[in-house]
Protein backbone atom coordinates (compact mmCIF):
# COMPACT_ATOMS: atom_id res chain seq x y z
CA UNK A 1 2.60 13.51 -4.12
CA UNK A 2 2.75 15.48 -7.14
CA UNK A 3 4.48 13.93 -10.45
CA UNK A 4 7.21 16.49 -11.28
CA UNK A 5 7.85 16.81 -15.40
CA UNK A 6 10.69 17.79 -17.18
CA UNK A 7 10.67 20.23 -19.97
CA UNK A 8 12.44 19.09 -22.83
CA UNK A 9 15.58 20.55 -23.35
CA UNK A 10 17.87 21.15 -26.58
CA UNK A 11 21.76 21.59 -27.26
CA UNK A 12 22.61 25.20 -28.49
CA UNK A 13 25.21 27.17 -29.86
CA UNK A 14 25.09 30.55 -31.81
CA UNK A 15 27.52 30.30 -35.11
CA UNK A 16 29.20 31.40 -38.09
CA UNK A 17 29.03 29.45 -41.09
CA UNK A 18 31.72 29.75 -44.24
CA UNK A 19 29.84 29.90 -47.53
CA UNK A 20 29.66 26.54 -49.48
CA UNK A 21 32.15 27.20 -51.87
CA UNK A 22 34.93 28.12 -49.09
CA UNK A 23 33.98 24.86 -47.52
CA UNK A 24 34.18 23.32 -50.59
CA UNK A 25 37.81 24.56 -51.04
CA UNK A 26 38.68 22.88 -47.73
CA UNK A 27 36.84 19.64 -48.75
CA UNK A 28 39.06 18.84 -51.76
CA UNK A 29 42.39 19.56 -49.77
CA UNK A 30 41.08 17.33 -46.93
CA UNK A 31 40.59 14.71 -49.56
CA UNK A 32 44.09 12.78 -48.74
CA UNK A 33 42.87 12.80 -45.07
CA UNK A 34 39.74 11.53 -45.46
CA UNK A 35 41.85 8.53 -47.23
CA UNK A 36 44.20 8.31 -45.14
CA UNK A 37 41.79 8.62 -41.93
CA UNK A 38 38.88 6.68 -42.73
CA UNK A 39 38.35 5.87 -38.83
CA UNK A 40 37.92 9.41 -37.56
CA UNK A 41 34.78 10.87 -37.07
CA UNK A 42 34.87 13.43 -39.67
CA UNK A 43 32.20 16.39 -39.29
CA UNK A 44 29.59 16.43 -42.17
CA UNK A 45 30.96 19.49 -44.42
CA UNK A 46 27.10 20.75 -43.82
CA UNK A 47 27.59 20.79 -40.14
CA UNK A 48 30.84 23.07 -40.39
CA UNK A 49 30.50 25.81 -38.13
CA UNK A 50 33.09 28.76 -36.14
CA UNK A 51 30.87 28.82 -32.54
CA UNK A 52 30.83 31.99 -30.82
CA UNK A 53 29.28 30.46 -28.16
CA UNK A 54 28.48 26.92 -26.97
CA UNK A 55 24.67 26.91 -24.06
CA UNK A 56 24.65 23.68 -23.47
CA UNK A 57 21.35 21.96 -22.61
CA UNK A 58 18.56 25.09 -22.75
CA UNK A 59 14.68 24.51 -21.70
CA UNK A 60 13.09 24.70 -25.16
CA UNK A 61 10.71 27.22 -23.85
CA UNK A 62 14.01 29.29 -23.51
CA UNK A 63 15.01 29.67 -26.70
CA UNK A 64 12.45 31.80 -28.34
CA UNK A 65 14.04 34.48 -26.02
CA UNK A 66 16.92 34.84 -27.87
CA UNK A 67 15.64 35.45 -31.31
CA UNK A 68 14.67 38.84 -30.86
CA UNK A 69 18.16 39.77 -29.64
CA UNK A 70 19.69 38.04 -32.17
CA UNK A 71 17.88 39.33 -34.72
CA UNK A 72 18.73 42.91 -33.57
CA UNK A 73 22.60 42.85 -33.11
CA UNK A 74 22.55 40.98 -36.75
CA UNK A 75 21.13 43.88 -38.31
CA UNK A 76 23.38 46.24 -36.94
CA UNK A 77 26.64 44.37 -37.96
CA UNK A 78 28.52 44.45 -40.96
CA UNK A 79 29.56 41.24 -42.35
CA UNK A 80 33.16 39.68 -41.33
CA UNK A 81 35.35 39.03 -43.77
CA UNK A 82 37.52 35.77 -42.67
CA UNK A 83 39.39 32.80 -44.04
CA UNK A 84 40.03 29.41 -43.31
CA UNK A 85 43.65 28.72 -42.96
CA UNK A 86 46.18 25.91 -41.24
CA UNK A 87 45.38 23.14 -39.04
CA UNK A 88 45.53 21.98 -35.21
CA UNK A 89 44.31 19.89 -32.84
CA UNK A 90 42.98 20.33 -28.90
CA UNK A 91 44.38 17.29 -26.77
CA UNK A 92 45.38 15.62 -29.70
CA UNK A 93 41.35 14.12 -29.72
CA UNK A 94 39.91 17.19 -31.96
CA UNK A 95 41.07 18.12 -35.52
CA UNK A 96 40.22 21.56 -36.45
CA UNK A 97 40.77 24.42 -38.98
CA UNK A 98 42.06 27.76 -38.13
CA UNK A 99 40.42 31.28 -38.77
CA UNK A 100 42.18 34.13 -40.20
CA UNK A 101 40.82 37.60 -41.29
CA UNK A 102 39.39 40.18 -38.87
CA UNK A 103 39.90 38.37 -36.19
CA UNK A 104 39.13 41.35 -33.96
CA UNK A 105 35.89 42.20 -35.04
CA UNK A 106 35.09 38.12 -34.53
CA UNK A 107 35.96 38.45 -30.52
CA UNK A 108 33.74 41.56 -30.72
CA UNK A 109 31.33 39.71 -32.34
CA UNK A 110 31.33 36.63 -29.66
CA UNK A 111 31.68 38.93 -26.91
CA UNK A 112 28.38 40.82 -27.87
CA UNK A 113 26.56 37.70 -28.29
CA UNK A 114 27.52 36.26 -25.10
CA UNK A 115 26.59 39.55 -23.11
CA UNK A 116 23.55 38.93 -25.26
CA UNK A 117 22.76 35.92 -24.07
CA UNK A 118 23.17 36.91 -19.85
CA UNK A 119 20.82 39.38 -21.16
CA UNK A 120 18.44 37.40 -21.57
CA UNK A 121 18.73 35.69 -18.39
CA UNK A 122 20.27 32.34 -19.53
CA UNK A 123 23.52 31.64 -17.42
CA UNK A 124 26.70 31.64 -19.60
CA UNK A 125 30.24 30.91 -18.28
CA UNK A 126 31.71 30.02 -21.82
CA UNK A 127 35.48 29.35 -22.30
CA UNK A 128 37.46 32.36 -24.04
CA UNK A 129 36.94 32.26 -27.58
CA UNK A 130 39.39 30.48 -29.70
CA UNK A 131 38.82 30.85 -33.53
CA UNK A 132 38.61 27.38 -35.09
CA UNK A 133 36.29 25.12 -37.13
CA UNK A 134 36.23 21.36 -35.93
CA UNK A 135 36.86 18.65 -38.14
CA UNK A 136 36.82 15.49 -36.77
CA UNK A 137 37.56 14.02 -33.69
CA UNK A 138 39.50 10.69 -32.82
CA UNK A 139 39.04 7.27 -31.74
CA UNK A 140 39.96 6.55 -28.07
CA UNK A 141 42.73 4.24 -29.19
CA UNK A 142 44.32 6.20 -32.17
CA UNK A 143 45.09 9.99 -31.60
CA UNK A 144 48.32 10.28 -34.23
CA UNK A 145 45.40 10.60 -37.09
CA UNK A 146 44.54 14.02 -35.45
CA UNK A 147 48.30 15.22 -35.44
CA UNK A 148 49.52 14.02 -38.75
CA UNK A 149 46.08 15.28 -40.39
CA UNK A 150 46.36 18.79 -38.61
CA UNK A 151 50.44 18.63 -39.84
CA UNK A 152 49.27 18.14 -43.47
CA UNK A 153 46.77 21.00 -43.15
CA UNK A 154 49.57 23.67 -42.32
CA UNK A 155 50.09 24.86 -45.31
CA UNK A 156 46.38 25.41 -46.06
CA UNK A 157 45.18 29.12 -46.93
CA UNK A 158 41.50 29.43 -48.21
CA UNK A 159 40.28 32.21 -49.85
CA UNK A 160 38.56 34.93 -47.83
CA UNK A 161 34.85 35.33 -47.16
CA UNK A 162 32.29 37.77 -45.63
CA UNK A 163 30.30 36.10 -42.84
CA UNK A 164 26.47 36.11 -44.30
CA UNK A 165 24.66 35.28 -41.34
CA UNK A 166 24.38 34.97 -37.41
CA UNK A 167 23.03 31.29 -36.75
CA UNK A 168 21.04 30.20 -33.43
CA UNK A 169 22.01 26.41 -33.78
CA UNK A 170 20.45 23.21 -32.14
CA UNK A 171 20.88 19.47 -31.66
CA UNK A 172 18.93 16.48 -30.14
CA UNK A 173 19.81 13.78 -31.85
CA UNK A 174 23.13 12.16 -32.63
CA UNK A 175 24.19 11.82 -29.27
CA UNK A 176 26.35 8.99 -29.21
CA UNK A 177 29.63 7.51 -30.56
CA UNK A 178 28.64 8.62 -33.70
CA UNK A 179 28.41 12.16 -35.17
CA UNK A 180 26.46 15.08 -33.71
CA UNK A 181 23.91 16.07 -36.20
CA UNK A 182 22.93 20.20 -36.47
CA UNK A 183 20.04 22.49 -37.82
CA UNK A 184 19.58 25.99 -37.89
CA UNK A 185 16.66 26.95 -35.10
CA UNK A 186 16.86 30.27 -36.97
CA UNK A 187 19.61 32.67 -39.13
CA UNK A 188 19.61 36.42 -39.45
CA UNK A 189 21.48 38.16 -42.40
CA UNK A 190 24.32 40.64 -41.34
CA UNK A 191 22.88 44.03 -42.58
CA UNK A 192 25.31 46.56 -40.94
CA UNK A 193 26.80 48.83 -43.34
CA UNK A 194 26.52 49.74 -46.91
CA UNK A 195 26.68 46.26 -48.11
CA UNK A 196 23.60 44.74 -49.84
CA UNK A 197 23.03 41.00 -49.08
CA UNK A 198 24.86 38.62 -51.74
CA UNK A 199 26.57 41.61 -53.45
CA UNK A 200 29.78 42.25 -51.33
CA UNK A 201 33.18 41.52 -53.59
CA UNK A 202 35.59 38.98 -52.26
CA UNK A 203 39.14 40.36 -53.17
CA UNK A 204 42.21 37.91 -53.19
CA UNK A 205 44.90 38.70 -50.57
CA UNK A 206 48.41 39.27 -52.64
């Protein structure tokens, strides 16, 4: 009888990231919550990402077939601009971060990626896209953290950004109670447009 192997797999999304000083911004107004809270699972500010589309467990042999893709549709795209703004909570587990800005050219975004992805023969049957970066999830035995930190995040309104880059994500380790631990498989720069990299002007909504 032959011995049957299994490939090894890894745990991929494809991502937006804010730029540090954004994330930053949201850092020091968290900073009462992360006193308040010190049992929730808070999300390394590193690790703080708006998913456009969560694979699951992939083959690694089947991810180098969605760089080239990738790489294309980034070129092609003009950056997003976007801001961080309020706070929530899914099933009062999950603390999270709303997104605000151009919020149609994100689901245009996601949707393009995901059609992407069939493309390129790896089965998707994602969950319609609800803007939002996670912050920390609860403890099975305390879930008013979540709501009263997501209440004292409604007034929050960041500053708005231009998305820099399209980000093939993965994660194998970290797979436990504790936090989930990410790195960047590979990023491509949004070159769409007139824009050059690292030049475009963030203006101030009045």
């Amino acid at each position: 009888m032959k011995h049957q192997t299994h490939s090894p797999t890894v745990r991929v999304f494809i991502a937006l990231a804010p730029p540090d000083d954004a994330k930053r911004e949201l850092e020091r107004e968290l900073a009462a919550a992360y006193a308040a809270y010190p049992r929730m699972r808070w999300n390394r500010i590193e690790d703080w990402h708006i998913t456009l589309a969560f694979l699951g467990e992939l083959p690694v042999a089947a991810v180098p077939r969605l760089r080239g893709p990738l790489a294309g549709l980034a070129a092609i795209r003009r950056p997003l601009r976007l801001a961080l703004r309020g706070g929530g909570h899914f099933d009062e587990r999950v603390l999270w971060t709303g997104i605000d800005g151009d919020l149609d050219g994100l689901h245009l975004l996601a949707s393009e990626v995901r059609s992407l992805v069939t493309e390129c023969g790896i089965p998707y049957e994602g969950r319609p896209l609800r803007p939002h970066l996670t912050l920390a999830r609860s403890r099975r035995s305390d879930t008013a953290s979540v709501t009263e930190a997501a209440a004292g995040l409604g007034a929050f309104s960041g500053r708005p950004w231009h998305t820099g880059r399209l980000h093939l994500v993965g994660s194998n380790i970290g797979r436990g109670p504790g936090p989930i631990h990410y790195r960047d498989i590979e990023s491509w720069a949004f070159r769409g447009g007139n824009r050059a990299p690292g030049r475009e002007t963030v203006v101030r909504s009045t």
